[in-house]
C-alpha atoms as a PDB file:
ATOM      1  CA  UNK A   1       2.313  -9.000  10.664  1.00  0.00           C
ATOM      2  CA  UNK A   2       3.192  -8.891  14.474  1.00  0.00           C
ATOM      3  CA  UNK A   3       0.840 -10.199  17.045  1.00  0.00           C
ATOM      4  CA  UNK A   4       0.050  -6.724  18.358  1.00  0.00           C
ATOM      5  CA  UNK A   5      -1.624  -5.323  15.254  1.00  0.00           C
ATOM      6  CA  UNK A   6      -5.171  -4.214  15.573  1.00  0.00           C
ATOM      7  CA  UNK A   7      -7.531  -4.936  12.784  1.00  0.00           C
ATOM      8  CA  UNK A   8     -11.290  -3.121  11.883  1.00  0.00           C
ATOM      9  CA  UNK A   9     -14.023  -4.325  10.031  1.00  0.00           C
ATOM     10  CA  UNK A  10     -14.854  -2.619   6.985  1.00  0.00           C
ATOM     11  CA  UNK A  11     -17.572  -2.903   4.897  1.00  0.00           C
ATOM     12  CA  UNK A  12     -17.067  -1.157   1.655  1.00  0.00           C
ATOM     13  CA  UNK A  13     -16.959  -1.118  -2.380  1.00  0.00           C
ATOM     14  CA  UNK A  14     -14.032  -2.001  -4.173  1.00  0.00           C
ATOM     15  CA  UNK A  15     -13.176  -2.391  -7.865  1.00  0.00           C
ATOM     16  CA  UNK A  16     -13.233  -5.751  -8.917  1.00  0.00           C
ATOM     17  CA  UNK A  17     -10.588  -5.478 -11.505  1.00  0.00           C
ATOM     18  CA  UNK A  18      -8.364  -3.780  -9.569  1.00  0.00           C
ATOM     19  CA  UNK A  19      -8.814  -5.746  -6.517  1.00  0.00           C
ATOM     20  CA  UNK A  20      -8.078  -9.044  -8.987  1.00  0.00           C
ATOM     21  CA  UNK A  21      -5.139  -7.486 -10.289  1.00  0.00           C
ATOM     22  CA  UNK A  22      -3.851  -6.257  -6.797  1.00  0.00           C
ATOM     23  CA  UNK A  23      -4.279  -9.814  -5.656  1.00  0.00           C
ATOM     24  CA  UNK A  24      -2.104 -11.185  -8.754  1.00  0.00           C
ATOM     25  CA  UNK A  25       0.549  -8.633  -8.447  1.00  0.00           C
ATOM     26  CA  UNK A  26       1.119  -8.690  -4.841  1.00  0.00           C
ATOM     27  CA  UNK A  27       0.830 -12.217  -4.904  1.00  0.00           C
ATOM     28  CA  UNK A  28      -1.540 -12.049  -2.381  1.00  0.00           C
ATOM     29  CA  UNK A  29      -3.159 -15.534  -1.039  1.00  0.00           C
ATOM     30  CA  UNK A  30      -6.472 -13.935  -0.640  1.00  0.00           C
ATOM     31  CA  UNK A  31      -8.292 -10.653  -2.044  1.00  0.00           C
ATOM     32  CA  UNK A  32      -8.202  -9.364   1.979  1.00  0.00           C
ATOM     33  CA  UNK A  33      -3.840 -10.031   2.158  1.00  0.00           C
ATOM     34  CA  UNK A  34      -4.162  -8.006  -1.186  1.00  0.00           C
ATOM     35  CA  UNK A  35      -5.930  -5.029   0.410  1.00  0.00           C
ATOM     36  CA  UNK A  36      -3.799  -5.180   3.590  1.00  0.00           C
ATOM     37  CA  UNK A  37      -0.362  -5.196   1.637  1.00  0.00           C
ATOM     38  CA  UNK A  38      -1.735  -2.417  -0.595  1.00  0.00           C
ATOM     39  CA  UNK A  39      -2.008  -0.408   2.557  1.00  0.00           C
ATOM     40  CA  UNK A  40       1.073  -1.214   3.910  1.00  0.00           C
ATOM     41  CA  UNK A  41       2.741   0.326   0.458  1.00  0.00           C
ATOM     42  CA  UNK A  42       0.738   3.127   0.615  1.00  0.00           C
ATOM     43  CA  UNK A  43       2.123   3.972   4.224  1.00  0.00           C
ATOM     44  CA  UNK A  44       5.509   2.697   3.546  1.00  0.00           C
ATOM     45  CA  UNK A  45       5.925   4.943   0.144  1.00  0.00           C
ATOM     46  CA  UNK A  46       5.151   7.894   2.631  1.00  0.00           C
ATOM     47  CA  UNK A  47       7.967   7.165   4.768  1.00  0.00           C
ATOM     48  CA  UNK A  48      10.257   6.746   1.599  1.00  0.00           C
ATOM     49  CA  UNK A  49       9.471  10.456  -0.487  1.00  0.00           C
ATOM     50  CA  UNK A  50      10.123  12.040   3.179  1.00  0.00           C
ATOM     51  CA  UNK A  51      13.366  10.287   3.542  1.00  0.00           C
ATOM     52  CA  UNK A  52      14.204  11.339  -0.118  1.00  0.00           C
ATOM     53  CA  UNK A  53      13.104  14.698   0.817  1.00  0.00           C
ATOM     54  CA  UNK A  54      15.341  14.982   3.933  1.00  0.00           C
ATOM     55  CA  UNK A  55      18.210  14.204   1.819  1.00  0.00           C
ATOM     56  CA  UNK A  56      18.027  16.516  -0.446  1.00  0.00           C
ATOM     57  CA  UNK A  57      15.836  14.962  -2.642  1.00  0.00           C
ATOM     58  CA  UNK A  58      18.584  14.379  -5.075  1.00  0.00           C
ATOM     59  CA  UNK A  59      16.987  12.807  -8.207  1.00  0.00           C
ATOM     60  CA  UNK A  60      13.554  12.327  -8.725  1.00  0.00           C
ATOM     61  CA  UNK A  61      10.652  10.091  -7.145  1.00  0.00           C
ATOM     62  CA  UNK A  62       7.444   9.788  -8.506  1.00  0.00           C
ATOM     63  CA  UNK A  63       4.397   9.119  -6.139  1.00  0.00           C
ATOM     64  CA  UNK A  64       2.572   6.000  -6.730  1.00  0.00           C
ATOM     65  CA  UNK A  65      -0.562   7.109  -4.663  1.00  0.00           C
ATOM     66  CA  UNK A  66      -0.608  11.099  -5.445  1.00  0.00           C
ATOM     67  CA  UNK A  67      -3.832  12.946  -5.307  1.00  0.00           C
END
């Protein structure tokens, strides 16, 4: 993460499961790199179905974080 990036601090509920298996699958050092890097997919996947999308969207791509 670069030098410049602004953090907030968030109080809120998560799933315990989830947030041990996010930490094991991201191989995250700590349950709050987990959360982080699960954001960072979430924002990065965006950028990745509009690229497909601007292509042509040849093929198909399945959203990991659809509503």
């Amino acid at each position: 993460m670069s030098v410049a990036t602004a953090y907030v601090r968030k109080t809120i509920w998560l799933n315990r499961a989830n947030l041990r298996k996010a930490v094991r699958v991201l191989h995250a050092k700590t349950e709050k790199d987990a959360v982080n890097r699960a954001l960072e997919l979430a924002v990065e996947e965006e950028a990745i179905v509009a690229a497909h999308k601007e292509v042509g969207g040849a093929g198909e791509v399945e959203e990991a974080f659809a509503e």
